[in-house]
Each structure stands twice: as structure tokens, then as C-alpha cells.
Protein backbone atom coordinates (compact mmCIF):
# COMPACT_ATOMS: atom_id res chain seq x y z
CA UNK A 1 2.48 10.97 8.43
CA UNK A 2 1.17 13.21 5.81
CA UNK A 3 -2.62 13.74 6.57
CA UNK A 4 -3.97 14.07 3.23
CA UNK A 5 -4.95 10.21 2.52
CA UNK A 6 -7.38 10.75 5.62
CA UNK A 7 -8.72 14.30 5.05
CA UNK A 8 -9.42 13.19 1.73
CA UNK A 9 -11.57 9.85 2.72
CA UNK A 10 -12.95 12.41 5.24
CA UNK A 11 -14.12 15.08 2.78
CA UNK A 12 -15.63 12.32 0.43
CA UNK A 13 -17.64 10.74 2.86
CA UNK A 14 -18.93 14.19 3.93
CA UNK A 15 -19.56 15.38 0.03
CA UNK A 16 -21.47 12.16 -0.02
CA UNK A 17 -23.79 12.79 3.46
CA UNK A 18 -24.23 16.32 2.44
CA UNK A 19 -25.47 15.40 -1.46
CA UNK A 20 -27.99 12.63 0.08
CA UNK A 21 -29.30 15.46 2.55
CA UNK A 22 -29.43 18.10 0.57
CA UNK A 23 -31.57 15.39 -1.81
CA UNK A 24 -33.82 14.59 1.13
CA UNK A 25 -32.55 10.91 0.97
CA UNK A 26 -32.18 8.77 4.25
CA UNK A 27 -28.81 8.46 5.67
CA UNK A 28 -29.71 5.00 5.89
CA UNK A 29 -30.40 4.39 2.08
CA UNK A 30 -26.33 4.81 1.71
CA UNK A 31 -25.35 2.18 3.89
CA UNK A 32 -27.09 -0.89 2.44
CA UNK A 33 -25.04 -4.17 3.35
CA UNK A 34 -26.32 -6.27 0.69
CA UNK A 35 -25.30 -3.94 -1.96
CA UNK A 36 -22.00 -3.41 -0.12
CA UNK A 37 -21.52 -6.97 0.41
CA UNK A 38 -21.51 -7.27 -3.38
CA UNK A 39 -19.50 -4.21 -4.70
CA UNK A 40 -16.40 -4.99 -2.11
CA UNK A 41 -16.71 -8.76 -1.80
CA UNK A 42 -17.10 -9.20 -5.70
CA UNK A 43 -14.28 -6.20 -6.54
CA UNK A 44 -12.19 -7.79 -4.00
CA UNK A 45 -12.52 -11.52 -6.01
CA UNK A 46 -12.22 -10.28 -9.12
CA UNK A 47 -8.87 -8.37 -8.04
CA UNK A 48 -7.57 -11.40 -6.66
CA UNK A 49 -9.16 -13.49 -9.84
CA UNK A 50 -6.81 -10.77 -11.95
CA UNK A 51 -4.11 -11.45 -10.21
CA UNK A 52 -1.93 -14.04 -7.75
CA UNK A 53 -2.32 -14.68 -3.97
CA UNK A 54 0.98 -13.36 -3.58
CA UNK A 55 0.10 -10.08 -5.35
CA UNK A 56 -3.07 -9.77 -3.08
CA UNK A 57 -0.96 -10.99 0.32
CA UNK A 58 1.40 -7.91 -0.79
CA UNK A 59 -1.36 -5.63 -1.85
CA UNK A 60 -3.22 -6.41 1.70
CA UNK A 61 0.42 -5.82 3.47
CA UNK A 62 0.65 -2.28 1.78
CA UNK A 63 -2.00 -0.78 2.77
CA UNK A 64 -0.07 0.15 6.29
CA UNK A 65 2.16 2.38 4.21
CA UNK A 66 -0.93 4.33 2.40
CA UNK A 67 -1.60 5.55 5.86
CA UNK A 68 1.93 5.78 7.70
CA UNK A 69 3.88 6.45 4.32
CA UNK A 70 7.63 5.62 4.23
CA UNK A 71 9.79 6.48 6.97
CA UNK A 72 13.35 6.44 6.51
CA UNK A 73 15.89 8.74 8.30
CA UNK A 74 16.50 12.54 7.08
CA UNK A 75 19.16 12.91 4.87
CA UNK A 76 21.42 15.06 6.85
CA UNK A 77 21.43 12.14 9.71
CA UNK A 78 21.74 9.45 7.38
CA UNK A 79 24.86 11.32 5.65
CA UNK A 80 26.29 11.16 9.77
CA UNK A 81 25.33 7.43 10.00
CA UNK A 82 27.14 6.35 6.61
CA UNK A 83 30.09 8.87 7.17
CA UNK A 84 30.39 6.88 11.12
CA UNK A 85 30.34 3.50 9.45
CA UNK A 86 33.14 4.98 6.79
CA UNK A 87 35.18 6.06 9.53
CA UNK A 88 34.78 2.84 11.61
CA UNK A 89 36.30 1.04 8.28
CA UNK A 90 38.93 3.15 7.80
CA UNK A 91 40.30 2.92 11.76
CA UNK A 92 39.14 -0.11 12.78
CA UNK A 93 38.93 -2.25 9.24
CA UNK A 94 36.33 -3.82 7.48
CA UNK A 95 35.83 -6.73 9.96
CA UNK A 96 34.54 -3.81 12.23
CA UNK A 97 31.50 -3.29 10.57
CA UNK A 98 30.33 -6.91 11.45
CA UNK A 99 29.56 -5.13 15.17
CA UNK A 100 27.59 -2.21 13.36
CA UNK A 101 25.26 -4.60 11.68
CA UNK A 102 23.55 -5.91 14.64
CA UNK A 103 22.74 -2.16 15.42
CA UNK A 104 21.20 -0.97 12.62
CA UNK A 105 17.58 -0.82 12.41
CA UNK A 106 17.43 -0.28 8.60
CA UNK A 107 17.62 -3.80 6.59
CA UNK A 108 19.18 -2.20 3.90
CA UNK A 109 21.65 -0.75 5.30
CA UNK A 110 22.72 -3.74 7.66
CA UNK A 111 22.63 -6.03 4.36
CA UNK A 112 24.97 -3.14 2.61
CA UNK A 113 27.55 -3.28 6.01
CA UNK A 114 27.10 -6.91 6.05
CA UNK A 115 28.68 -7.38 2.41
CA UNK A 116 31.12 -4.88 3.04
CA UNK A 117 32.56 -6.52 5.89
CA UNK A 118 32.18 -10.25 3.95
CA UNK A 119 34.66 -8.32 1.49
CA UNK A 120 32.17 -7.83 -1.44
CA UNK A 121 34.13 -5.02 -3.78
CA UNK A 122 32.55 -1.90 -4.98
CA UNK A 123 31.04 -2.40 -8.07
CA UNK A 124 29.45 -5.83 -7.24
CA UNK A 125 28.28 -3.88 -3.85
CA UNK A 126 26.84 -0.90 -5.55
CA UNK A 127 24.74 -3.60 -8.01
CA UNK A 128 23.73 -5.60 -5.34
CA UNK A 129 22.01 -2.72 -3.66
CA UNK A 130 20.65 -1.26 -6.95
CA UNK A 131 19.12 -4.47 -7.32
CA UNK A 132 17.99 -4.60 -3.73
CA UNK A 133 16.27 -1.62 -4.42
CA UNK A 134 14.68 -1.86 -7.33
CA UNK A 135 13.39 -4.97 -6.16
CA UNK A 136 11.42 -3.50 -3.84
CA UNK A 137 10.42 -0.34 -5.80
CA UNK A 138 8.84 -3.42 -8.09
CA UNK A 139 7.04 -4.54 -4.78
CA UNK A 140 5.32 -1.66 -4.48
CA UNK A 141 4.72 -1.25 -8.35
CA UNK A 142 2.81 -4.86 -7.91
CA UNK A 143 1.02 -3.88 -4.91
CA UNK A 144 -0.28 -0.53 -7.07
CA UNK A 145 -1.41 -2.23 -9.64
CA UNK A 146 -3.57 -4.92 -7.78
CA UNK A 147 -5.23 -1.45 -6.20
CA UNK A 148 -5.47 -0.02 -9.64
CA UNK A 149 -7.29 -2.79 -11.31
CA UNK A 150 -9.90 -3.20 -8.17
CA UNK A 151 -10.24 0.41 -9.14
CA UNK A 152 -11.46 -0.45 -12.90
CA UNK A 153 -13.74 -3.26 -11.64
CA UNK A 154 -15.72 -1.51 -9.00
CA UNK A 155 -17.70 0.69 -11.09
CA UNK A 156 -18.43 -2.11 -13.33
CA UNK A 157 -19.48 -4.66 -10.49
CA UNK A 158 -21.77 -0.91 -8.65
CA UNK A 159 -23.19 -1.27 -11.84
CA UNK A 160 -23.78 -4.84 -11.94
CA UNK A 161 -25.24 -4.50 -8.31
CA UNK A 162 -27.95 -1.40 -9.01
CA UNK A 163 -29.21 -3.54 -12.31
CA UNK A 164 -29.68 -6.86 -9.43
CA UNK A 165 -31.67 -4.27 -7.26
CA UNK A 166 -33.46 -2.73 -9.89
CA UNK A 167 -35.00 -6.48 -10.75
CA UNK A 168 -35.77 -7.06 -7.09
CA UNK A 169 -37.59 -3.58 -7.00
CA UNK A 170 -39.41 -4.87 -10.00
CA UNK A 171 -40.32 -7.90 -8.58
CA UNK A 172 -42.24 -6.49 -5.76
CA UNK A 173 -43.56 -3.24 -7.94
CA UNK A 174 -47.56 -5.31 -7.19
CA UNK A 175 -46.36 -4.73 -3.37
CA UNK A 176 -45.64 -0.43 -2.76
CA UNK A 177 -45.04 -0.59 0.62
């Protein structure tokens, strides 16, 4: 895991304590849950409002992978796994890679073995998995954008939410306390 996503959230969080101290604001004046009710809930509903419940269900299942990022084995020892499974075919046939399938732990690669051994030839095979893939490298595209566009709304809807407390400041401006 690459710790940058975190140190980052970390060093904001601080850059935002220290400003409000060095201001001689309250800690507590940043963590308001009205306001923050209304910046994440309404950001949140807009973004889905923008978009599908299948590109929010996605977007919501992604956000794992910000964190973890995307393991996959080092090249060098997936080089060894694919030059095995080559030299399983050509000793022990193509029907031999049925048994490898239920081994592998990546889905890719078991759905690659899989059409091998069903006989699938090599240019239809090598589509299929270009497809495979950039199917999912569209999932993820999908999943950015819905994060991108909540992006563009927030400010809009923090806006939106100082003008509502503004009024209600205004409406008790007879009352100081």
C-alpha cells in the first residue's frame, strides 16, 4: 500500500487545525454537524442525482482500492506463472489447463486458461482478454468520474450551506449571545 492517500488526508486535516489555531478559532467551530450534514449528504445526492445507482454502487465499491491500491503479482513471478501454464500445455495438452484453473487466484487469468483449454484460438483469445480488460479499465474510469463530479458540486453546495447559516445568524442578530 502506498501511504500517500493517508499522509495526505493527514497533513490536510492538520493544515486545517493549525490555520483555525493560529486564528484563535475553536476547534469546535470546524466540526459543525448541521453544516456537515448538508455539504456531504447534499454532494453525495447530487452525485448520485448526476449519475446511475450502478455508477454510485461502483463508485462506493472503489473506494477500497484508493486505500489498498491494486495488487497484482510482480512481473518477474507472473512471467514464472504464465511460462508453468505454457509448459503444462505443451507436455500435458490443452485439456491440462482445466486443473490449473481451479488454482488460480487471479480471475483473469483463470478466465484466459479456461478458454484456452475450451480450445478458443489465438486471436479470438488475445481479443477476448483485451476486451476483458478494457472493460474493467472503463469500471474504474466510471467510478472516477462519479468522484470527480462530487468534487465540482461540493464547493458549490459549502457555498450554498454558509449563505443558509449566514440567514440564521441574521435571524437572531436582536439575540448576541
Amino acid at each position: 500500500m502506498d501511504p500517500s492517500l493517508i499522509i495526505g488526508i493527514i497533513l490536510a486535516f492538520a493544515g486545517l487545525v493549525a490555520m483555525a489555531l493560529l486564528e484563535g478559532a475553536h476547534l469546535e467551530s470546524l466540526v459543525l454537524i448541521a453544516p456537515m450534514v448538508l455539504v456531504f449528504g447534499a454532494t453525495i445526492a447530487i452525485g448520485i442525482a448526476g449519475g446511475t445507482i450502478r455508477d454510485f454502487i461502483g463508485a462506493i465499491k472503489s473506494i477500497p482500492r484508493a486505500f489498498i491500491g491494486l495488487r497484482g503479482p510482480a512481473t518477474p513471478d507472473l512471467i514464472e506463472k504464465v511460462a508453468g501454464y505454457a509448459e503444462i500445455a505443451r507436455t500435458q495438452g490443452l485439456l491440462a489447463l482445466e486443473g490449473a484453473v481451479a488454482d488460480e487466484k487471479s480471475q483473469f487469468i483463470k478466465e484466459a486458461l479456461q478458454d484456452i483449454a475450451d480450445g478458443v484460438d489465438g486471436e479470438t483469445l488475445r481479443q477476448l482478454m483485451n476486451d476483458k480488460a478494457d472493460s474493467a479499465d472503463s469500471a474504474n474510469r466510471v467510478s472516477s468520474r462519479f468522484f470527480m463530479s462530487m468534487g465540482g458540486y461540493a464547493p458549490t453546495v459549502g457555498i450554498i450551506g454558509t449563505v443558509v447559516s449566514l440567514t440564521h445568524v441574521l435571524e437572531n442578530l436582536s439575540e448576541p449571545d
